[in-house]
C-alpha atoms as a PDB file:
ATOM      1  CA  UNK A   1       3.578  -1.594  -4.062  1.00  0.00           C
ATOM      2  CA  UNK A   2       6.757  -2.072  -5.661  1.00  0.00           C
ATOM      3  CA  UNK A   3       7.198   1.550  -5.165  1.00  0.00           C
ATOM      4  CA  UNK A   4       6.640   1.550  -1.511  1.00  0.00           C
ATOM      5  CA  UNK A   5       9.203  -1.307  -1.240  1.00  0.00           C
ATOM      6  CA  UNK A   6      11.968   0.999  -2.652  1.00  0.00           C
ATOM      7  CA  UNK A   7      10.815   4.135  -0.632  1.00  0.00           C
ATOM      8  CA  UNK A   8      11.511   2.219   2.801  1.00  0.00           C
ATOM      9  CA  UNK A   9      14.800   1.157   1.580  1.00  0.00           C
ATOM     10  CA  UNK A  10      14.512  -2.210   0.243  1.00  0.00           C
ATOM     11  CA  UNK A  11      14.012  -4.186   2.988  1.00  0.00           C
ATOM     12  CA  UNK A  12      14.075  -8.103   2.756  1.00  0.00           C
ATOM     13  CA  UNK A  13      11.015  -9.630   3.979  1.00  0.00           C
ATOM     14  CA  UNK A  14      10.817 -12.906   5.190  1.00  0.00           C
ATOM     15  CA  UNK A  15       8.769 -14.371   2.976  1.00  0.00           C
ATOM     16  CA  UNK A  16      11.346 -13.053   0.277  1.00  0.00           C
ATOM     17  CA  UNK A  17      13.247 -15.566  -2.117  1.00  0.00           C
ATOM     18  CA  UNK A  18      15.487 -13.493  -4.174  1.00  0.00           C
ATOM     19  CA  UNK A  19      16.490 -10.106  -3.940  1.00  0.00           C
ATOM     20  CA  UNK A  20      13.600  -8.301  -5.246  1.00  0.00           C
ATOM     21  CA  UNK A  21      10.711  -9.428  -3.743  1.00  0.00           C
ATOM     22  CA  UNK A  22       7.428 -10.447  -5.168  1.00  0.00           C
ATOM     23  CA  UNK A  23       4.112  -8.193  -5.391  1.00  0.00           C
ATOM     24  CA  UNK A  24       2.974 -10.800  -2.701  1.00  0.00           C
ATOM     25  CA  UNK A  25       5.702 -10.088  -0.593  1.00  0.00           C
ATOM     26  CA  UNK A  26       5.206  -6.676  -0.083  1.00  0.00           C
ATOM     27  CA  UNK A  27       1.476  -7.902   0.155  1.00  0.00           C
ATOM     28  CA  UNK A  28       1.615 -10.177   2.958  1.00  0.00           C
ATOM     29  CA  UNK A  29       3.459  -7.263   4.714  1.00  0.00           C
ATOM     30  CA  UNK A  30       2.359  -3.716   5.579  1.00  0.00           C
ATOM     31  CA  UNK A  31       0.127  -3.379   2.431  1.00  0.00           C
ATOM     32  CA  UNK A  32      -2.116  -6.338   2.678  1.00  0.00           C
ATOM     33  CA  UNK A  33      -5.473  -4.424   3.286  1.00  0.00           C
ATOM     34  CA  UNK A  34      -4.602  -2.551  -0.159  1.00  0.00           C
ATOM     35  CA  UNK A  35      -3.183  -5.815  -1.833  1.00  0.00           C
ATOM     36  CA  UNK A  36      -6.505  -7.680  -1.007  1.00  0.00           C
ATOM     37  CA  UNK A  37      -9.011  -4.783  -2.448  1.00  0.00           C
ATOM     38  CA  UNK A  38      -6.738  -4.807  -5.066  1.00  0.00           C
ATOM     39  CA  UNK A  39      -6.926  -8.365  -6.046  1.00  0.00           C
ATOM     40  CA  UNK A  40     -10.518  -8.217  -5.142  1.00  0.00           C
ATOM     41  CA  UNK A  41     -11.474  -5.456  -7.515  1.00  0.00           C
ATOM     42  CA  UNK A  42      -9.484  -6.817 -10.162  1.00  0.00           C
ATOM     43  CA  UNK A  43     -11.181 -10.234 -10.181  1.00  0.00           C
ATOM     44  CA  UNK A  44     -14.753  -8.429  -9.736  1.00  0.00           C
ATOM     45  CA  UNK A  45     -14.052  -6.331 -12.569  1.00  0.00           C
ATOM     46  CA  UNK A  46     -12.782  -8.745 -14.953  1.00  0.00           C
ATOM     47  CA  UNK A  47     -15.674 -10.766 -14.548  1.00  0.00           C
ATOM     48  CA  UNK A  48     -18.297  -7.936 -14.786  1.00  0.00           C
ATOM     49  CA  UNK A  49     -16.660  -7.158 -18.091  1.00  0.00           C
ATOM     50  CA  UNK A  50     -17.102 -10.311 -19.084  1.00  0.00           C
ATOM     51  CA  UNK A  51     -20.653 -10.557 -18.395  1.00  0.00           C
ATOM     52  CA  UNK A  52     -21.688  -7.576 -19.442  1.00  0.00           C
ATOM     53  CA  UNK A  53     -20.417  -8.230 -22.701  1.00  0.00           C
ATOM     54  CA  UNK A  54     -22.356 -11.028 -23.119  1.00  0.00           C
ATOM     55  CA  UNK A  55     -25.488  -9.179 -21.833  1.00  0.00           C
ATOM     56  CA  UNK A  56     -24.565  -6.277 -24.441  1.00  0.00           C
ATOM     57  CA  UNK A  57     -24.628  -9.223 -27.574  1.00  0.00           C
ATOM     58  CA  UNK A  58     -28.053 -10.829 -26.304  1.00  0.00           C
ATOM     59  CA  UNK A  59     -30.323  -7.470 -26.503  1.00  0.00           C
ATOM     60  CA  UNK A  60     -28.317  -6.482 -29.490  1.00  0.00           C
ATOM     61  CA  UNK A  61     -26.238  -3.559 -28.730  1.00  0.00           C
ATOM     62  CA  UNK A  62     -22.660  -5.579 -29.972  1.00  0.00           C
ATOM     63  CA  UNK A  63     -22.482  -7.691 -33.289  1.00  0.00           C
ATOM     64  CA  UNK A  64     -23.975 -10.914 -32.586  1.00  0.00           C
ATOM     65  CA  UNK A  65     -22.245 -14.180 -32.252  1.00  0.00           C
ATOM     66  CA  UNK A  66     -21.385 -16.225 -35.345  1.00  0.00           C
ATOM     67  CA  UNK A  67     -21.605 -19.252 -34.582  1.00  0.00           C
ATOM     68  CA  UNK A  68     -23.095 -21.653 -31.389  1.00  0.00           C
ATOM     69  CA  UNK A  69     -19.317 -22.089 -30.102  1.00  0.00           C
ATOM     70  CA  UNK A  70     -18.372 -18.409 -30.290  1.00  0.00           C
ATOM     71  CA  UNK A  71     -21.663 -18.603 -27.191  1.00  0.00           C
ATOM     72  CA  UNK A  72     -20.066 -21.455 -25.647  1.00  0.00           C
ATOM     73  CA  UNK A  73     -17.155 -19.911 -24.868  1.00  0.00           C
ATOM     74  CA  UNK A  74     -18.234 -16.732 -23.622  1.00  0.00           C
ATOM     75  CA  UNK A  75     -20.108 -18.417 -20.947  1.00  0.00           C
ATOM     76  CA  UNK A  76     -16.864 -20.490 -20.448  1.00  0.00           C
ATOM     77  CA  UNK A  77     -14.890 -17.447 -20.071  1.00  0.00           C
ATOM     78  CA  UNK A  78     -17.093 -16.098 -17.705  1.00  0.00           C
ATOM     79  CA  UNK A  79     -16.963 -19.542 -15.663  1.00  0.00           C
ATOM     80  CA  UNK A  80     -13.511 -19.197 -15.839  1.00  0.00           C
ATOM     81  CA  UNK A  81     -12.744 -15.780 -15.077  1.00  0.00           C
ATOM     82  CA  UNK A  82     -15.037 -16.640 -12.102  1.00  0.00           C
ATOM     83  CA  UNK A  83     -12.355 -19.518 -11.155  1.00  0.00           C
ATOM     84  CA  UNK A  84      -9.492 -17.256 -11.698  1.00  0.00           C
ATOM     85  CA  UNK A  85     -10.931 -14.488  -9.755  1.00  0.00           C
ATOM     86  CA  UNK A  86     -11.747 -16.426  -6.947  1.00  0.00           C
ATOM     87  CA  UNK A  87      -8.399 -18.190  -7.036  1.00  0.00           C
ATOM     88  CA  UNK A  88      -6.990 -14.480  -7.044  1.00  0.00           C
ATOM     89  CA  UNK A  89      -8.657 -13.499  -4.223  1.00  0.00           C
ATOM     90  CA  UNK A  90      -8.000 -16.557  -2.139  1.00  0.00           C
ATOM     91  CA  UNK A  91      -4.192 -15.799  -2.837  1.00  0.00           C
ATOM     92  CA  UNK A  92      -4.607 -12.310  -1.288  1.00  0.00           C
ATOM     93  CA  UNK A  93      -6.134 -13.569   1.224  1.00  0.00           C
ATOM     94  CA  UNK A  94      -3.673 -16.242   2.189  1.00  0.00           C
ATOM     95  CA  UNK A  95      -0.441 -14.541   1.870  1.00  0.00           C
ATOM     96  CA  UNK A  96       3.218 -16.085   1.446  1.00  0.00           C
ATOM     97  CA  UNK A  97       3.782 -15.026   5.117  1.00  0.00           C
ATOM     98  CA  UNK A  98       1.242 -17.078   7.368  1.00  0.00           C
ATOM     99  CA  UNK A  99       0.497 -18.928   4.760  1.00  0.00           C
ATOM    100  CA  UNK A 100       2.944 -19.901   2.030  1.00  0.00           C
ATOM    101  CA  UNK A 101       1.993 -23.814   0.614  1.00  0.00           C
ATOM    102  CA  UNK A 102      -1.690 -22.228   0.328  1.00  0.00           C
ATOM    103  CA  UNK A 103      -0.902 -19.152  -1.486  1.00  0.00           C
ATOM    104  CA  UNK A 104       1.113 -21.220  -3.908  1.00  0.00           C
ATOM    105  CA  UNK A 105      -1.203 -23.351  -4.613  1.00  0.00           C
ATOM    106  CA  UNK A 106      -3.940 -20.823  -5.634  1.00  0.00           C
END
């Protein structure tokens, strides 16, 4: 994206704060169909990683947990990564353009 930003000449968007604009930016502009499948398969991904490891240590295939915490916070990571990833999306989705106190706070 950043890439794209430079190949049209830098332009200043007006969501921009400083002179080189955020990923967001350029998001909220011509790219936000790719920025939101982007964010979308990011936060899908991370959290099918996460579950799939713990799938893989509960039949046995990984080295099995240690201890009872070491289970307790892989199923907090994946409650978390299911936060963040939602939170990720949701700032796709509402861009700094249309929709700038929103995509700040997520």
């Amino acid at each position: 994206m950043l890439l794209t930003w430079v190949g049209t000449g830098t332009p200043h968007y007006i969501s921009q704060d400083g002179s080189i604009p955020y990923i967001s930016d350029i998001g909220a502009d011509i790219l936000k169909p790719l920025f939101v499948t982007g964010c979308s398969i990011t936060a899908v991904a991370f959290l099918l990683s996460l579950i799939i490891e713990r799938l893989l240590r509960h039949e046995g295939r990984l080295h099995p947990d240690q201890r009872k915490r070491e289970k307790a916070f892989s199923y907090l990571a994946i409650l978390g990564s299911a936060i963040g990833g939602a939170g990720l999306i949701l700032l796709s989705v509402f861009d700094t353009k249309r929709h700038p106190s929103a995509h700040r706070g997520f």
